[in-house]
Protein backbone atom coordinates (compact mmCIF):
# COMPACT_ATOMS: atom_id res chain seq x y z
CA UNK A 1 -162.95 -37.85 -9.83
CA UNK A 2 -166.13 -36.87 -11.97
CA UNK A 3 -166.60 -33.46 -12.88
CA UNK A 4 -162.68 -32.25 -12.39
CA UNK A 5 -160.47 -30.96 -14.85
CA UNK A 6 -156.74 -31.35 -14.94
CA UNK A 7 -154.83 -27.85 -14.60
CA UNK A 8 -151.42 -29.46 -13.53
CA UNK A 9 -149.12 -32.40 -13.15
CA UNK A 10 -146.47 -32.02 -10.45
CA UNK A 11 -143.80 -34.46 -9.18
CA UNK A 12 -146.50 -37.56 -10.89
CA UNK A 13 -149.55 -36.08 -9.11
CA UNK A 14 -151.95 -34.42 -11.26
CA UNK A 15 -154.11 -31.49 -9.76
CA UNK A 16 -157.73 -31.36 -10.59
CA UNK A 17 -160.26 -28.43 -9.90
CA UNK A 18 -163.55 -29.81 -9.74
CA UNK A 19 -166.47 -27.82 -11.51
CA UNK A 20 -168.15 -27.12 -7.84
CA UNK A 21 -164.99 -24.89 -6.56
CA UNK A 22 -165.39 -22.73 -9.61
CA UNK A 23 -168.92 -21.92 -8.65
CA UNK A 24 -167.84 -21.41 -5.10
CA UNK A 25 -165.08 -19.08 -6.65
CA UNK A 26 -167.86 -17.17 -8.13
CA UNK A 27 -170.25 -17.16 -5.52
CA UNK A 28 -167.44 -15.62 -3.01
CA UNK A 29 -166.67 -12.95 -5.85
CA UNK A 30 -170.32 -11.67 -5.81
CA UNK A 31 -170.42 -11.70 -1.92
CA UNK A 32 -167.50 -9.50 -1.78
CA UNK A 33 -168.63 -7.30 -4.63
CA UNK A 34 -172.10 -6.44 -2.78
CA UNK A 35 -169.80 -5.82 0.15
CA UNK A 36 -167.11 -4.06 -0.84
CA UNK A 37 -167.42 -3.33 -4.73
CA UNK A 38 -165.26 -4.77 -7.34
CA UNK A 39 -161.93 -3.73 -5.46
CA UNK A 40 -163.20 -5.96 -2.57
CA UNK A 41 -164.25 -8.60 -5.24
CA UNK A 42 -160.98 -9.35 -6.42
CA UNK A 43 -159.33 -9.36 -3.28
CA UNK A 44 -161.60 -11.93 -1.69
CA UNK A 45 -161.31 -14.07 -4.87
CA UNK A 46 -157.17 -13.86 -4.48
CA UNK A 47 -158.05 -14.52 -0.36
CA UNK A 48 -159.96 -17.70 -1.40
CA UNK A 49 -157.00 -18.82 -3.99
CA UNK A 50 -154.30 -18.26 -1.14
CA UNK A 51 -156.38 -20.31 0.67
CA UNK A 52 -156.76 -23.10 -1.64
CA UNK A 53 -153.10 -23.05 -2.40
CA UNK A 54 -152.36 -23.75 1.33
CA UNK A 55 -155.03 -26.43 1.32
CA UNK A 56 -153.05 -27.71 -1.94
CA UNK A 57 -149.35 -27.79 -0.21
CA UNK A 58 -151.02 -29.74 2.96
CA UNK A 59 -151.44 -32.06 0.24
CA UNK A 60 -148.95 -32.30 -0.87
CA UNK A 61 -147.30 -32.74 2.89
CA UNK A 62 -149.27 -36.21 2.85
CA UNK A 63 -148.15 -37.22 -1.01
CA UNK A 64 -144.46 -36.25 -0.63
CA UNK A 65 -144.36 -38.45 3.14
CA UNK A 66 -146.46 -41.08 1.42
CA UNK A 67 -143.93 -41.33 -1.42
CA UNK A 68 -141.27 -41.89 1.24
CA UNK A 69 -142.98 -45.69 2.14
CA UNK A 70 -143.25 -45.85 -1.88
CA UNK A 71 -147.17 -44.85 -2.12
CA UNK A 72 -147.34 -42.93 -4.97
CA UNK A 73 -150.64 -40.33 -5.46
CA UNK A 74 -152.33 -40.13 -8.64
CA UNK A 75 -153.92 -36.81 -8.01
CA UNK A 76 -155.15 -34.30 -6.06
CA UNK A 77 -158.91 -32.98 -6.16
CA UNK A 78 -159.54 -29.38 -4.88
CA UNK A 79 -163.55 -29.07 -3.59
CA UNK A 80 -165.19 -26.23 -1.90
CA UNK A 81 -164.66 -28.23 1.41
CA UNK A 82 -160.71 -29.16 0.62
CA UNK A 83 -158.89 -31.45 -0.70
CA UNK A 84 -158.92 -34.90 -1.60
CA UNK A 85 -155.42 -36.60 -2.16
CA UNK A 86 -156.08 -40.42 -3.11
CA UNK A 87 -153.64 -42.30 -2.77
CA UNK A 88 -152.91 -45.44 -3.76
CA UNK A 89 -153.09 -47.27 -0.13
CA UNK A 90 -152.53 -46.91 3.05
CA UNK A 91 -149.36 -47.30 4.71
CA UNK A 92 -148.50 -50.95 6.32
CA UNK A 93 -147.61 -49.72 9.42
CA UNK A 94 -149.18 -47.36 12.14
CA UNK A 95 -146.26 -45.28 12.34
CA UNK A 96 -146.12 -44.72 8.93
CA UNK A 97 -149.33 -43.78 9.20
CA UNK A 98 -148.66 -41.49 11.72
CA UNK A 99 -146.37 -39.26 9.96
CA UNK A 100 -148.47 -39.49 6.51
CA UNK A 101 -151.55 -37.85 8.56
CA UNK A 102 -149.62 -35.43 10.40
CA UNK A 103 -147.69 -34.27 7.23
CA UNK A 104 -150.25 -32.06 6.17
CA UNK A 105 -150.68 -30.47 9.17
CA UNK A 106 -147.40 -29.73 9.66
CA UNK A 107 -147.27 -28.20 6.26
CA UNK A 108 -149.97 -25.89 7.47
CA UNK A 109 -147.84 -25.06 10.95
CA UNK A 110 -145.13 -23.75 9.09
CA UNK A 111 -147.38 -21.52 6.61
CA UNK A 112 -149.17 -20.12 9.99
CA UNK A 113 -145.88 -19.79 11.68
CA UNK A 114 -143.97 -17.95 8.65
CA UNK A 115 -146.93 -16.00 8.33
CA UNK A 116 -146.96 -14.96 12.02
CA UNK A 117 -143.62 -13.91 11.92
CA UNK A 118 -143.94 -11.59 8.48
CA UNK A 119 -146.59 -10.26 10.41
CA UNK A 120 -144.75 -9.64 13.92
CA UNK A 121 -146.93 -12.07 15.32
CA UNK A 122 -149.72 -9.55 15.48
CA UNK A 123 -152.43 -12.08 15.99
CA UNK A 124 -154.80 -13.23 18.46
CA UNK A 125 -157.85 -15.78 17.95
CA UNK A 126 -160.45 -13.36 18.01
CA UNK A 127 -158.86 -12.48 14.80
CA UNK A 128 -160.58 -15.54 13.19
CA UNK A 129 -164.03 -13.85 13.67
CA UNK A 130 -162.51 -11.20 10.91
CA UNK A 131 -161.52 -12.89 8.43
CA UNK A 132 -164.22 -13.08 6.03
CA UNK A 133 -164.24 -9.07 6.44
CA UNK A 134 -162.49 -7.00 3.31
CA UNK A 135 -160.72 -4.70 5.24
CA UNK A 136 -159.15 -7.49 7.26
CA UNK A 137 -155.27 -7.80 6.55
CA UNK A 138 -154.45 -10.63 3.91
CA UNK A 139 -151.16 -12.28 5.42
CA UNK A 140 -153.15 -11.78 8.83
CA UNK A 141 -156.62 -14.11 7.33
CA UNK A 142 -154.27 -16.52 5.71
CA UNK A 143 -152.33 -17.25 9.14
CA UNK A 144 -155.52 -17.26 10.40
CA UNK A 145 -156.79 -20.27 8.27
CA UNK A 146 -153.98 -22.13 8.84
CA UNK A 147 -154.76 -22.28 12.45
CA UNK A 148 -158.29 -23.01 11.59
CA UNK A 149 -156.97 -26.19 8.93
CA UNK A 150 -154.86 -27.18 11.62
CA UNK A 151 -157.44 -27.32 14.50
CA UNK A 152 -160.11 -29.04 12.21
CA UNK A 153 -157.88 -31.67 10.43
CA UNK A 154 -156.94 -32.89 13.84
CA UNK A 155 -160.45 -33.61 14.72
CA UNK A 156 -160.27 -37.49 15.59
CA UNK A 157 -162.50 -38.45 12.98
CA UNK A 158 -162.47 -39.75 9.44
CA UNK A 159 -161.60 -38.55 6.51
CA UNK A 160 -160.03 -35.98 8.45
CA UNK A 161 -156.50 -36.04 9.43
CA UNK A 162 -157.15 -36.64 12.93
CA UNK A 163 -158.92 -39.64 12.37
CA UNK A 164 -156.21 -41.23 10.67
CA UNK A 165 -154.25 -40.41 13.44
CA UNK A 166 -156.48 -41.44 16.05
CA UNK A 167 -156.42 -45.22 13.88
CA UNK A 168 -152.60 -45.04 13.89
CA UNK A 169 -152.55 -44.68 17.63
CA UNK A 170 -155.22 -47.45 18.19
CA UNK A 171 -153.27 -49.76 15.95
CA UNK A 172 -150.24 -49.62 17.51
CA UNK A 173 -152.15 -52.05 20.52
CA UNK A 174 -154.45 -53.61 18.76
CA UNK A 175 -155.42 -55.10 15.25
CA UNK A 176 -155.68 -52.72 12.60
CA UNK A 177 -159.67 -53.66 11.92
CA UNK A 178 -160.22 -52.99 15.57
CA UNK A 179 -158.63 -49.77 15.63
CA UNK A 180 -160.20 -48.69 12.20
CA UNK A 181 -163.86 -49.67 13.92
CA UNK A 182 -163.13 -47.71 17.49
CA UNK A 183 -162.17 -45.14 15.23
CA UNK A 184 -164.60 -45.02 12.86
CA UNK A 185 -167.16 -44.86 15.79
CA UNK A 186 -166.12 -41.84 17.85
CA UNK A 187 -165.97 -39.93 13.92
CA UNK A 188 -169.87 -40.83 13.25
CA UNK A 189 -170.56 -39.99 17.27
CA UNK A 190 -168.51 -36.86 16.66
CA UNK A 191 -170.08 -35.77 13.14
CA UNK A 192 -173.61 -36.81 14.77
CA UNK A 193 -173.34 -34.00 17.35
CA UNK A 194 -172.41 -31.70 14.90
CA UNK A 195 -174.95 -32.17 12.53
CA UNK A 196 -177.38 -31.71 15.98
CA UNK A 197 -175.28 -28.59 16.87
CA UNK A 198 -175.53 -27.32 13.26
CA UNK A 199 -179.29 -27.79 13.39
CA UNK A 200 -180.17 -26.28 17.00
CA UNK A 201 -176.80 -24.53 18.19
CA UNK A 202 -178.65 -21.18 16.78
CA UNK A 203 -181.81 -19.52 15.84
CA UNK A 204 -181.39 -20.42 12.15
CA UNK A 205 -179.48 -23.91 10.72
CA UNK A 206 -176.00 -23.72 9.61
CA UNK A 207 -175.94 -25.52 6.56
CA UNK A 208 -172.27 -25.51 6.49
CA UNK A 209 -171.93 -27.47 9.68
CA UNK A 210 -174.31 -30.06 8.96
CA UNK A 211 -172.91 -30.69 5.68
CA UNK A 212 -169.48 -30.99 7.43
CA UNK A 213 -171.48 -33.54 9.52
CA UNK A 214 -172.36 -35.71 6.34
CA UNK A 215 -168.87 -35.33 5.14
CA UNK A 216 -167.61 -36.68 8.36
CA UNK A 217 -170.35 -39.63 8.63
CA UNK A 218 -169.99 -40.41 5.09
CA UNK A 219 -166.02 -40.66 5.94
CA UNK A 220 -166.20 -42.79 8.70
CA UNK A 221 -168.59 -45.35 7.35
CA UNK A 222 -165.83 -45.26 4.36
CA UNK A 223 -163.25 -46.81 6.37
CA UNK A 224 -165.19 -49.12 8.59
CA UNK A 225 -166.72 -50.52 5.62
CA UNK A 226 -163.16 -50.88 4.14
CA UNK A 227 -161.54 -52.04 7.41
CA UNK A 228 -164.54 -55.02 7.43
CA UNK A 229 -163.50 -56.18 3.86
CA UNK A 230 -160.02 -56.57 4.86
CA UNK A 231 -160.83 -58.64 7.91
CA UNK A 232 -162.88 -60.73 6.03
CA UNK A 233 -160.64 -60.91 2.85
CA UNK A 234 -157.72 -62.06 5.06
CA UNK A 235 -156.29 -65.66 3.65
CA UNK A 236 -158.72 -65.52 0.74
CA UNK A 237 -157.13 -66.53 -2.78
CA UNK A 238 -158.35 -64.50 -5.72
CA UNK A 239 -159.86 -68.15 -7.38
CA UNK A 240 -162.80 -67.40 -4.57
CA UNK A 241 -163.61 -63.96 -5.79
CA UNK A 242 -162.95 -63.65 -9.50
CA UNK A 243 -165.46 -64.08 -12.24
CA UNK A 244 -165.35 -66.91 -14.46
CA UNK A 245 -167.83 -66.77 -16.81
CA UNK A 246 -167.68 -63.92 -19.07
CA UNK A 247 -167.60 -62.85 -22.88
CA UNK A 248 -164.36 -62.05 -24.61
CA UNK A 249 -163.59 -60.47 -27.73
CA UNK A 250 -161.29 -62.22 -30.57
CA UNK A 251 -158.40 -60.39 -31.61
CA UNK A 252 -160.00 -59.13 -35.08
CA UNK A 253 -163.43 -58.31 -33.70
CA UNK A 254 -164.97 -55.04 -34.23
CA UNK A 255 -166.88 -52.40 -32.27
CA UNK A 256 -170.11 -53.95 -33.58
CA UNK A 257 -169.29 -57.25 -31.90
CA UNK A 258 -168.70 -55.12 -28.97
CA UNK A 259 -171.75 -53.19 -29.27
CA UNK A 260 -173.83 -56.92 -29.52
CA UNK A 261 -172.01 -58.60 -26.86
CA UNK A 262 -172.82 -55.37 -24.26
CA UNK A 263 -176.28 -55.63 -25.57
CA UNK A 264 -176.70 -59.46 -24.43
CA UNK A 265 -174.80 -59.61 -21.46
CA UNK A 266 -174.66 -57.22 -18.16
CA UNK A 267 -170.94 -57.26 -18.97
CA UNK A 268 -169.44 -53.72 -18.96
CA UNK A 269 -165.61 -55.38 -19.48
CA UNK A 270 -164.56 -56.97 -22.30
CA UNK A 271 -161.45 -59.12 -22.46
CA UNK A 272 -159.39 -59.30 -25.82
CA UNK A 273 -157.89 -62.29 -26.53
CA UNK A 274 -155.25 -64.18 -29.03
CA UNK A 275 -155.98 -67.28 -30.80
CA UNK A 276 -154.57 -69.31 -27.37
CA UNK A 277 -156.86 -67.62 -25.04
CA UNK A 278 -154.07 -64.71 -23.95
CA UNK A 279 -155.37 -61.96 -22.92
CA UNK A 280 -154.63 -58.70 -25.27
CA UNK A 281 -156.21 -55.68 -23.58
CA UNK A 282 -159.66 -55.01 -21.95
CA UNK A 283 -162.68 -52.69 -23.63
CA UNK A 284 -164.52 -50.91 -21.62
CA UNK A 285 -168.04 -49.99 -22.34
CA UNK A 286 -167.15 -45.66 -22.07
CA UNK A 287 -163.72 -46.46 -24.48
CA UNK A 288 -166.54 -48.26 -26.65
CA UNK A 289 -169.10 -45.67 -26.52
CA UNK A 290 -166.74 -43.04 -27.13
CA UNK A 291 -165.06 -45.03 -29.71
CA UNK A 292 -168.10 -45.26 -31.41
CA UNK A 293 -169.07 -41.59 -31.56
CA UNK A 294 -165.41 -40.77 -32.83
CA UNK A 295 -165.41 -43.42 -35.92
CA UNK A 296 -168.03 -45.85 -35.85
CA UNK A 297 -169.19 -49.11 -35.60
CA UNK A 298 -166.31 -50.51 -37.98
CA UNK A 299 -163.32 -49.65 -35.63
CA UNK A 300 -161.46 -52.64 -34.54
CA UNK A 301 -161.17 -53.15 -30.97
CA UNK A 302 -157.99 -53.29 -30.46
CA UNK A 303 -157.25 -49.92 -31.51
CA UNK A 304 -159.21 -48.70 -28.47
CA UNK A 305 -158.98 -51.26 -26.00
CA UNK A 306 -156.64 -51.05 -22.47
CA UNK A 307 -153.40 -52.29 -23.04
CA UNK A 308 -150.35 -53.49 -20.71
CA UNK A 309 -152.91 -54.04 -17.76
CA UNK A 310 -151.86 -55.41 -14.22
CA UNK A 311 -153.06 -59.33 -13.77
CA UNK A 312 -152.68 -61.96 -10.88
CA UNK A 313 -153.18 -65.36 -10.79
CA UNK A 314 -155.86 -67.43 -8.92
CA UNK A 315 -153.72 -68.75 -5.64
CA UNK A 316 -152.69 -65.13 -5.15
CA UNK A 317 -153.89 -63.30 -1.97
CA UNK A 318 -157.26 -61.86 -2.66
CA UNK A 319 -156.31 -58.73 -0.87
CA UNK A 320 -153.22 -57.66 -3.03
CA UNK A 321 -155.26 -58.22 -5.79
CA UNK A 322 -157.88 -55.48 -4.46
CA UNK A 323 -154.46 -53.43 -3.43
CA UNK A 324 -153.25 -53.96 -7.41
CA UNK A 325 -157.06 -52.65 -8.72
CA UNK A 326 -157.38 -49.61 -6.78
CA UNK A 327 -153.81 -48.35 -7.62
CA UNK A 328 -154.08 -49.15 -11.09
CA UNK A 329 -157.81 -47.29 -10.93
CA UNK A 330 -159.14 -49.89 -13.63
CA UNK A 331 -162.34 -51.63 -13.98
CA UNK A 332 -161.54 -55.00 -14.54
CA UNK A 333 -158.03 -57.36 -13.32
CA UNK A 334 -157.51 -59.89 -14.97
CA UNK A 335 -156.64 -62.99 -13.39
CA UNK A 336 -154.24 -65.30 -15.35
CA UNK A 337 -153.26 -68.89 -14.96
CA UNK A 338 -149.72 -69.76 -15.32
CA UNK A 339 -149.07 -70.20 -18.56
CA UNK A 340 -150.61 -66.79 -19.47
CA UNK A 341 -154.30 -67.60 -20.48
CA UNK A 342 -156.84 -65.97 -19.39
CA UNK A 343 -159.13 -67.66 -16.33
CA UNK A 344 -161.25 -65.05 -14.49
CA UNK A 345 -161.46 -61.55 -13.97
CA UNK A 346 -162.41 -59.50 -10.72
CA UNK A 347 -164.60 -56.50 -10.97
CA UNK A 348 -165.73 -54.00 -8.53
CA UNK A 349 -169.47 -55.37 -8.69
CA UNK A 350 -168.37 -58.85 -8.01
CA UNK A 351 -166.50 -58.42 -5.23
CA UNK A 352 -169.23 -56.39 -3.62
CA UNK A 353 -171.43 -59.60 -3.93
CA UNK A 354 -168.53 -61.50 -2.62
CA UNK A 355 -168.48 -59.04 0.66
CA UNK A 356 -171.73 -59.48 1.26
CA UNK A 357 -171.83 -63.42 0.95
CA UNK A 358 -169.21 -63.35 3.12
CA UNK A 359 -170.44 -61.25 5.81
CA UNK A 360 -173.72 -64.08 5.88
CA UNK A 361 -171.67 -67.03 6.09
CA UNK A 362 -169.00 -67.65 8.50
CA UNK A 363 -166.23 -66.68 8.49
CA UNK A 364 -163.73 -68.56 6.90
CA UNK A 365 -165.94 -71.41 5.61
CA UNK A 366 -166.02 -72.53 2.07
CA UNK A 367 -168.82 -71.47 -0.31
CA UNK A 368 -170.49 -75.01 -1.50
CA UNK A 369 -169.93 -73.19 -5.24
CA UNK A 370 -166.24 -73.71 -4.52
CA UNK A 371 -165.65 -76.90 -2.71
CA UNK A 372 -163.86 -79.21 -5.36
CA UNK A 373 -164.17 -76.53 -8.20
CA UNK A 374 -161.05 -76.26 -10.31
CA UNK A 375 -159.66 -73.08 -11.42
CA UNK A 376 -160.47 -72.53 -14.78
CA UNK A 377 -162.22 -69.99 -17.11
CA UNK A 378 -165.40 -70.65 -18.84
CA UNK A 379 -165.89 -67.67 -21.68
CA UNK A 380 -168.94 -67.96 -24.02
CA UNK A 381 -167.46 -67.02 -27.55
């Protein structure tokens, strides 16, 4: 994610802080210091890490039961609004599903419950309404919070937990697009009448829950939108959605070439090739730009291109190529023919256009483009 720095790696997954929690970190120090002085400022900035820790090990509940159906998580993200664990897909099944969603949860039931009992489960819910006071007991406002992360994750709507498990339930009797739609619905209906709740529910807006709203909407179209390209993805061979007309790079070319070639074309990929039309490694235009700033026009490409990169081949199913580029988070895939060559290569902005195409014609039909087309790759030098 943009705008995050890396402060950890643990188990594989690296955790990133992005740039907007550190200015919440600072806002809620002032707060407290107006409040309370700077002995109330420090301990709502170590209340607000607690809580961020817990928001971090419910996490890391969904990447450790994700790694269990052999999805592994890149990283972690911590916002001012939570945490965002991406992993690399979904599990196959609903169950599996299931107990992915409700891992995190869970993680936050046992905080809350070994919390309660430090405490001598001394706590009641009007409680909550304290917990952004000083005085307040620590352990107490932590427990508190995870009863709050528990209640709101299991909200049935997307990108919350509850969502997810709302979509696992659905699935189980009926198609997985279906049940990602129905889904998807009552989260947009849901963050609607918060977002009219948040902007009437009191004499003065509360920003917070109409953001929340947004956050919710924004979720929910997420997953329909992705649930749509699956359905109409389904049977599609990557030779239908890959690019074949492109500029590559020779094996000796320099960032000049590079430079030239981005300037002509609306390429932002560049293959790397051999002498038989093999593909090397991929430049990017950021690698080239900050290539360029670190030694100049005269560096060869193939000191700072992408090496070892995933590739299919054009009969393979379109949608475990999509499943191969968002797990190996790069730009471009390469598509290869069988004996090695390069023929094609898909790219987020193509198969956007593809989507689209495809949600005009009907289903299933073959673009005139395609009918009779052979698969092969056509790369100006």
């Amino acid at each position: 994610m943009q705008w995050s720095i890396k402060v950890a790696r643990v188990a594989g997954t690296e955790v990133r802080i992005h740039f907007t929690f550190l200015l919440f970190l600072a806002w809620i120090g002032i707060g407290y210091y107006q409040e309370g002085g700077a002995a109330a400022a420090i301990q709502g900035i170590l209340f607000i890490v607690l809580l961020f820790g817990c928001v971090l090990l419910h996490e890391f509940g969904h990447v450790l039961a994700a790694r269990v159906y052999g999805i592994r998580t890149p990283d972690i993200t911590l916002l001012p609004i939570g945490g965002v664990a991406r992993l690399q897909r979904m599990p196959d099944q609903p169950w599996q599903e299931l107990i992915v969603a409700l891992a995190g949860p869970a993680v936050n039931v046992m905080i809350a419950g070994l919390l309660l009992l430090v405490t001598g489960f001394k706590f009641h819910f009007s409680d909550l309404e304290q917990m952004h006071h000083p005085q307040a007991a620590l352990a107490a406002k932590v427990a508190g919070f995870n009863v709050v992360m528990v209640l709101f994750n299991l909200i049935p709507a997307f990108p919350m937990d509850g969502g997810r498990v709302l979509r696992a339930g659905l699935a189980l009797v009926m198609d997985h697009g279906r049940a990602t739609r129905l889904a998807a619905r009552v989260g947009q209906v849901l963050a609607f009448g918060f977002g009219i709740f948040g902007l009437f529910g009191s004499p003065s807006p509360n920003w917070l829950l109409i953001v929340i709203a947004l956050f919710v909407y924004m979720g929910a179209a997420q997953e329909a939108a992705m649930a749509q390209m699956k359905d109409m993805t389904t049977g599609l061979p990557v030779a239908e959605a890959m690019v074949t007309q492109f500029v590559t790079l020779a094996e000796g070319a320099r960032l000049e070439e590079a430079v030239e070639a981005l300037l002509r074309t609306s390429q932002h990929e560049f293959p790397v090739v051999d002498s038989g039309g093999r593909l090397l490694g991929i430049l990017t235009r950021n690698d080239m730009f900050a290539a360029l700033q670190r030694s100049g026009m005269t560096t060869p490409v193939v000191d700072v291109m992408r090496r070892n990169l995933p590739a299919v081949h054009p009969f393979d199913p379109f949608e475990q190529a999509f499943r191969l580029m968002q797990e190996s988070n790069y730009p471009a895939l390469p598509v290869e023919d069988a004996q090695g060559r390069l023929v094609g290569l898909i790219t987020p902005e193509n198969v956007g256009e593809l989507m689209f195409v495809r949600s005009v014609l009907q289903r299933g039909a073959v673009p005139p483009w395609r009918r009779g087309a052979s698969v092969a790759g056509r790369s100006a030098p």
